[in-house]
Each structure stands twice: as C-alpha cells, then as structure tokens.
Protein backbone atom coordinates (compact mmCIF):
# COMPACT_ATOMS: atom_id res chain seq x y z
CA UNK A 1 95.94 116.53 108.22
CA UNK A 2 93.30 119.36 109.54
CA UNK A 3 93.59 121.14 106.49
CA UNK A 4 92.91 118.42 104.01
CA UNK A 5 89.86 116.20 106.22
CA UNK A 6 88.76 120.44 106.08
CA UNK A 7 89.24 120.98 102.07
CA UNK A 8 86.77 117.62 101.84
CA UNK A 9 84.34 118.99 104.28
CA UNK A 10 84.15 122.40 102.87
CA UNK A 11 83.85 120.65 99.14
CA UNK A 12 80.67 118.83 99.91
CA UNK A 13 79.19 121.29 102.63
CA UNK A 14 76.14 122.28 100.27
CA UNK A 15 75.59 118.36 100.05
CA UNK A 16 75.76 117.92 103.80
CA UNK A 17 73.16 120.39 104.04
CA UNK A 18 70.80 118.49 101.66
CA UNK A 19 71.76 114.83 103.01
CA UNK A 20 70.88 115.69 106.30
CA UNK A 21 67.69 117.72 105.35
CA UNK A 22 66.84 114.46 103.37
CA UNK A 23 67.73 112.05 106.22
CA UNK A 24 65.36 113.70 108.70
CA UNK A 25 62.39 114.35 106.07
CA UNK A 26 62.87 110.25 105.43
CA UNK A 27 62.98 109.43 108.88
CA UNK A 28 59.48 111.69 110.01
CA UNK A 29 58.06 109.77 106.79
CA UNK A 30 59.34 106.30 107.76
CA UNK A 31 57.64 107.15 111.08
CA UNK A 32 53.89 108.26 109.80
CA UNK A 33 52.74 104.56 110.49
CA UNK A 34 53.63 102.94 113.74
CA UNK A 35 56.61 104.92 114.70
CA UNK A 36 59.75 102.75 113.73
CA UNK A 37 62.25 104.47 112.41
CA UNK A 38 64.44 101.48 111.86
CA UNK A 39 63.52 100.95 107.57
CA UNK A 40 65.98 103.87 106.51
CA UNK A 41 68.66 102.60 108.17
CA UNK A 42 69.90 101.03 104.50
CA UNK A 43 69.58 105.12 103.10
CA UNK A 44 72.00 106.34 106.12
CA UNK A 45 74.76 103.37 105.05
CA UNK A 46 74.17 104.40 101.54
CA UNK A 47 74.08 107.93 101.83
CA UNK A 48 76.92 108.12 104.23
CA UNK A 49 79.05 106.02 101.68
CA UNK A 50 78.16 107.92 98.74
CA UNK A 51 79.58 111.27 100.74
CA UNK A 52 83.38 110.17 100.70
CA UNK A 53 82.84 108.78 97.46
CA UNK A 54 81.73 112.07 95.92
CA UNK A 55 85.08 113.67 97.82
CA UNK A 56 87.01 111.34 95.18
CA UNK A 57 84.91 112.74 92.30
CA UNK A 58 85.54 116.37 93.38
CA UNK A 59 89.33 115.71 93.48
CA UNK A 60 89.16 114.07 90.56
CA UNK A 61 87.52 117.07 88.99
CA UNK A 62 90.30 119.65 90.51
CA UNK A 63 92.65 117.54 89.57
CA UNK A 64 93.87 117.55 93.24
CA UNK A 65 96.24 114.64 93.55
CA UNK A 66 98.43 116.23 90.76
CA UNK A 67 98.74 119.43 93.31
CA UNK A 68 99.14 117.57 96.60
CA UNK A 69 101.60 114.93 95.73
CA UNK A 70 104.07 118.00 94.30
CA UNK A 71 103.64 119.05 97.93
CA UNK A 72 105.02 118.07 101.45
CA UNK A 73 102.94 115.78 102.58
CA UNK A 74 103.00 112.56 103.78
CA UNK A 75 101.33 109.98 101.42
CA UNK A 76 100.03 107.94 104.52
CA UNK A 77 98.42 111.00 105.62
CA UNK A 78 96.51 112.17 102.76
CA UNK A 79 94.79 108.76 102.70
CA UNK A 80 94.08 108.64 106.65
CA UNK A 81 92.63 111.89 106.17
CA UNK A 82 90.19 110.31 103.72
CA UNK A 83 90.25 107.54 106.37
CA UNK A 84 88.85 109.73 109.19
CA UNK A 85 86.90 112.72 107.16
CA UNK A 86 85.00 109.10 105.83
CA UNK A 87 83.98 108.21 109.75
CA UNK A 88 82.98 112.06 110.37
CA UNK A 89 80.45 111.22 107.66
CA UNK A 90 79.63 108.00 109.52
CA UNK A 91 79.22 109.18 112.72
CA UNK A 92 77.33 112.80 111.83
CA UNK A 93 74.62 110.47 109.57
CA UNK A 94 74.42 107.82 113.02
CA UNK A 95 73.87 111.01 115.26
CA UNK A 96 71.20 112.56 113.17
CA UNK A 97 69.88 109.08 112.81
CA UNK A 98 69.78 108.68 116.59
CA UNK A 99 67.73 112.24 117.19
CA UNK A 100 65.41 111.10 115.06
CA UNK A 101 64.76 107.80 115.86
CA UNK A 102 64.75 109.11 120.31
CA UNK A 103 62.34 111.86 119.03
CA UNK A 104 59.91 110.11 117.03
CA UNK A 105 59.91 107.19 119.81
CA UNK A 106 59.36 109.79 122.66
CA UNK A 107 56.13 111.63 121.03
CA UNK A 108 54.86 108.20 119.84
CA UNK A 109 55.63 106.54 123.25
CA UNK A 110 57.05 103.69 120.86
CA UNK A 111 60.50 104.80 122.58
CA UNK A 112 62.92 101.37 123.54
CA UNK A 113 66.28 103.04 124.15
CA UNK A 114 68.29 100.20 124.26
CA UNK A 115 67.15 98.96 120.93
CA UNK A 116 67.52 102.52 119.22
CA UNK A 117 70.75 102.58 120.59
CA UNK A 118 71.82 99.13 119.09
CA UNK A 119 70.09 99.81 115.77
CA UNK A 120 72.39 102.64 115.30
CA UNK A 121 75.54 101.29 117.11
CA UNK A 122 74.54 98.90 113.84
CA UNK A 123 74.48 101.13 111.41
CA UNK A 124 77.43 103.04 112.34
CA UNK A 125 79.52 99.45 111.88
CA UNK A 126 78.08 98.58 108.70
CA UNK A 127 78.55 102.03 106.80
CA UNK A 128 82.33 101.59 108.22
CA UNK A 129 82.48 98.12 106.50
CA UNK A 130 81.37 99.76 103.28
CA UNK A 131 83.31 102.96 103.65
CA UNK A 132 86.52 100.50 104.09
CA UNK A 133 85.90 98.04 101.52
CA UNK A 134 85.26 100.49 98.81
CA UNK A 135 88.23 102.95 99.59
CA UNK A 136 90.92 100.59 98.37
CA UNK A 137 88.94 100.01 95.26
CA UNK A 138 88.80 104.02 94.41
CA UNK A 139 92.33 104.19 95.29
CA UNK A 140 92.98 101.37 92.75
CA UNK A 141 90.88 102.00 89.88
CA UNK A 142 89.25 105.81 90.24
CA UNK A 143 85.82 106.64 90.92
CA UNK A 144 84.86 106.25 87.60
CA UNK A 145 86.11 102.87 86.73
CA UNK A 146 85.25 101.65 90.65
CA UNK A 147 81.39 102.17 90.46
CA UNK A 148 80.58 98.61 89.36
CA UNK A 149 82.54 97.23 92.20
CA UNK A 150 81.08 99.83 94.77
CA UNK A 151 77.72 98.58 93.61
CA UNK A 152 78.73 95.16 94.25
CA UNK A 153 79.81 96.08 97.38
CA UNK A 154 76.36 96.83 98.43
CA UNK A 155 74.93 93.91 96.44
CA UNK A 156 76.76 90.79 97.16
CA UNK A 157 76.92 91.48 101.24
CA UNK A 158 72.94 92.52 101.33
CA UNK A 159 72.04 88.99 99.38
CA UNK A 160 74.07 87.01 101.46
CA UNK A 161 72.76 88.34 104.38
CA UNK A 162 69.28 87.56 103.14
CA UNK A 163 70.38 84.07 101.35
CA UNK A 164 71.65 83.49 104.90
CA UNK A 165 68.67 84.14 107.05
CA UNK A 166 66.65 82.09 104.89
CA UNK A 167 68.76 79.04 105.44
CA UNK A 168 69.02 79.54 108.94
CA UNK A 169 64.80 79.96 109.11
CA UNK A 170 64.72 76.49 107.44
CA UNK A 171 67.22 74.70 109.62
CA UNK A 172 67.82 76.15 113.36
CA UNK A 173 64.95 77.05 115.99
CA UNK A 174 63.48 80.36 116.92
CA UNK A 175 66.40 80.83 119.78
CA UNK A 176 69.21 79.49 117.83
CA UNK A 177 68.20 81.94 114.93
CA UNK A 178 68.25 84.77 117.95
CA UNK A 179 71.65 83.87 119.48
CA UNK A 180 73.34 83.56 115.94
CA UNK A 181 71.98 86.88 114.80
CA UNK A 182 72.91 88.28 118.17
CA UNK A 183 76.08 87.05 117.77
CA UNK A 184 76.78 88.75 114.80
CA UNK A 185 75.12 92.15 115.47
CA UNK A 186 77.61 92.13 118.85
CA UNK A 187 80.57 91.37 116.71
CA UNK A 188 80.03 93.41 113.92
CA UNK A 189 81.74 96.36 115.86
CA UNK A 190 84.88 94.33 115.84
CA UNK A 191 85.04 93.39 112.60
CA UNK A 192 84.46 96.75 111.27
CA UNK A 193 87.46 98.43 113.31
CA UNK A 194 89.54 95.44 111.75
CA UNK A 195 88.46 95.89 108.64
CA UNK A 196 89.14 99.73 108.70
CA UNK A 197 92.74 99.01 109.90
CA UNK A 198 93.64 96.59 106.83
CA UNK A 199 91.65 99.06 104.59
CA UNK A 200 93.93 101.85 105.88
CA UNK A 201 97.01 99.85 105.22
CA UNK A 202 95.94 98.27 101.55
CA UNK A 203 94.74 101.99 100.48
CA UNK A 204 98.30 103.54 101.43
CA UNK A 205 99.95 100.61 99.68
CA UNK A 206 97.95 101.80 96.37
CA UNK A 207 98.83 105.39 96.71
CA UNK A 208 102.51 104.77 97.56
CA UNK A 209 102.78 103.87 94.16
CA UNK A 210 100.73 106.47 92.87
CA UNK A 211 102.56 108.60 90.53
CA UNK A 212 102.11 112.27 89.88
C-alpha cells in the first residue's frame, strides 16, 4: 500500500513542486486588494483534482495496470491507495491554503480565524466530493474517454449551486438564506466522507472486473 500511494507521489513530485509554487503566487495576488484570500479557493479544488487525475494519465502512459495486476496485490488495495494518495493531495493543497490565507490576514490585520478555518474546512470537503465522484468514472472509462464527464463534474454542481442561490435570494429572507447556507456548509463534511466511502466501494467494483 506504502509503496504504490509512494510510486504516485514520486511520479508527479516535479508537479507538486510547481502546484504549490503556483498556489501561493495566486494566493499573495488574490490578496494585493483588501486581503481576502478566499477567491482561489475554486483553483485549490481544481488543482487538487487534476493531481490524482494526472496519476491515471502517468499509469496509463507506463502501462502500469498491465504490471501490477500480474502481481500480488490486492485489487481493493491498489484502488484505496489511489483513494488515500487522492486526500494527501487534498489535504497538502488545504494546508498550504491555510498558511496563506493566516499569513496574509495577520500582516493585513484582515485576520478572522474562525472564518479562515471554515473556508478551508470547505474546501477540503468539496475537492473530496470531486476527487470521489470522478474516480469511479476514470476507473470506468480511462482518463482519456472520462474528461467530458470530469468537466461536467465541475460544471453541473457549480451551476446548481449558483441556480440555487438565486432562487433562494428571490424567495426566503436574509436569515433564512444564512441558516440554509449554514446548514449546508456544516454538512458538507458529512456528505463528503459518505460519498468517499460509496466511491471507494463503486471504484473497486470496476476494477474487480478489470482484466489484464
């Protein structure tokens, strides 16, 4: 399990470097006005997606599922390991996220911990939602053939979103409007360690079948 969450990390380490040299170059920019950091939280979801789905492409590439399914190794396994090296992405772009944001708010005194801390308890929840809806997808159809889908993945959930803050601006109240969206940032959590369990279990369905 070590050695494969490992072989990804070590595949895309010139990447990391440059994501997270981009993240914190976009985050001091984001911050040149009135110090909120907040507006690149949609580049840390998408960046931290694109990172497991570039593991995919590299395999692909090597063709490394011919070699490891010749091997002994548990099929569940090779797709938790996807599972977990995909939250190690998640969490590393949330941290580096999280420096920024405290040390942009501390110099600018524009500093609200609890709120930083929220916004990127946020974003941590939302890249897994993305990360677990568009596994099963790449384990179903490739990288290749799963790019429209991914991009729908991003697409349909973001317009929704939007379609439905707009109808609840038109029809509920200032404070209903803040307890629903409170509602849902506070559950989001939950939903997003549910919806990496089924994820799990529909992705190692897929790849049980896989054949070498």
């Amino acid at each position: 399990m070590k050695g494969l969450i490992l072989k990804d990390l070590l595949n895309l380490k010139g990447n990391v470097k440059f994501i997270l040299l981009f993240i914190i170059m976009f985050g001091f920019m984001s911050s040149l006005g009135d110090g909120n950091v907040n507006n690149f939280i949609g580049v840390i979801i998408v960046l931290c997606t694109t990172m497991i789905v570039s593991t995919f492409s590299y395999d692909d590439l090597n063709k490394w599922d011919s070699y490891v399914l010749t091997m002994p190794i548990n099929r569940n396994d090779i797709v938790l390991s996807k599972y977990l090296t995909m939250l190690i992405f998640s969490f590393t772009g949330v941290l580096v996220s999280l420096i920024v944001s405290v040390t942009i708010g501390y110099f600018k005194n524009t500093l609200i911990l609890n709120e930083t801390l929220l916004i990127n308890a946020l974003i941590l929840s939302i890249s897994v939602c993305f990360g677990s809806l568009i596994l099963p997808l790449i384990y179903k159809f490739g990288t290749e053939r799963a790019r429209l889908s991914i991009i729908l993945c991003f697409l349909v959930p973001t317009l929704a979103l939007l379609v439905f803050k707009s109808i609840l601006e038109n029809i509920s109240s200032p404070i209903s409007i803040e307890i629903i969206l409170n509602t849902l940032v506070y559950s989001l959590p939950f939903v997003a360690i549910l919806l990496f369990v089924i994820s799990y279990f529909i992705s190692s369905k897929i790849y049980s079948k896989k054949e070498v």
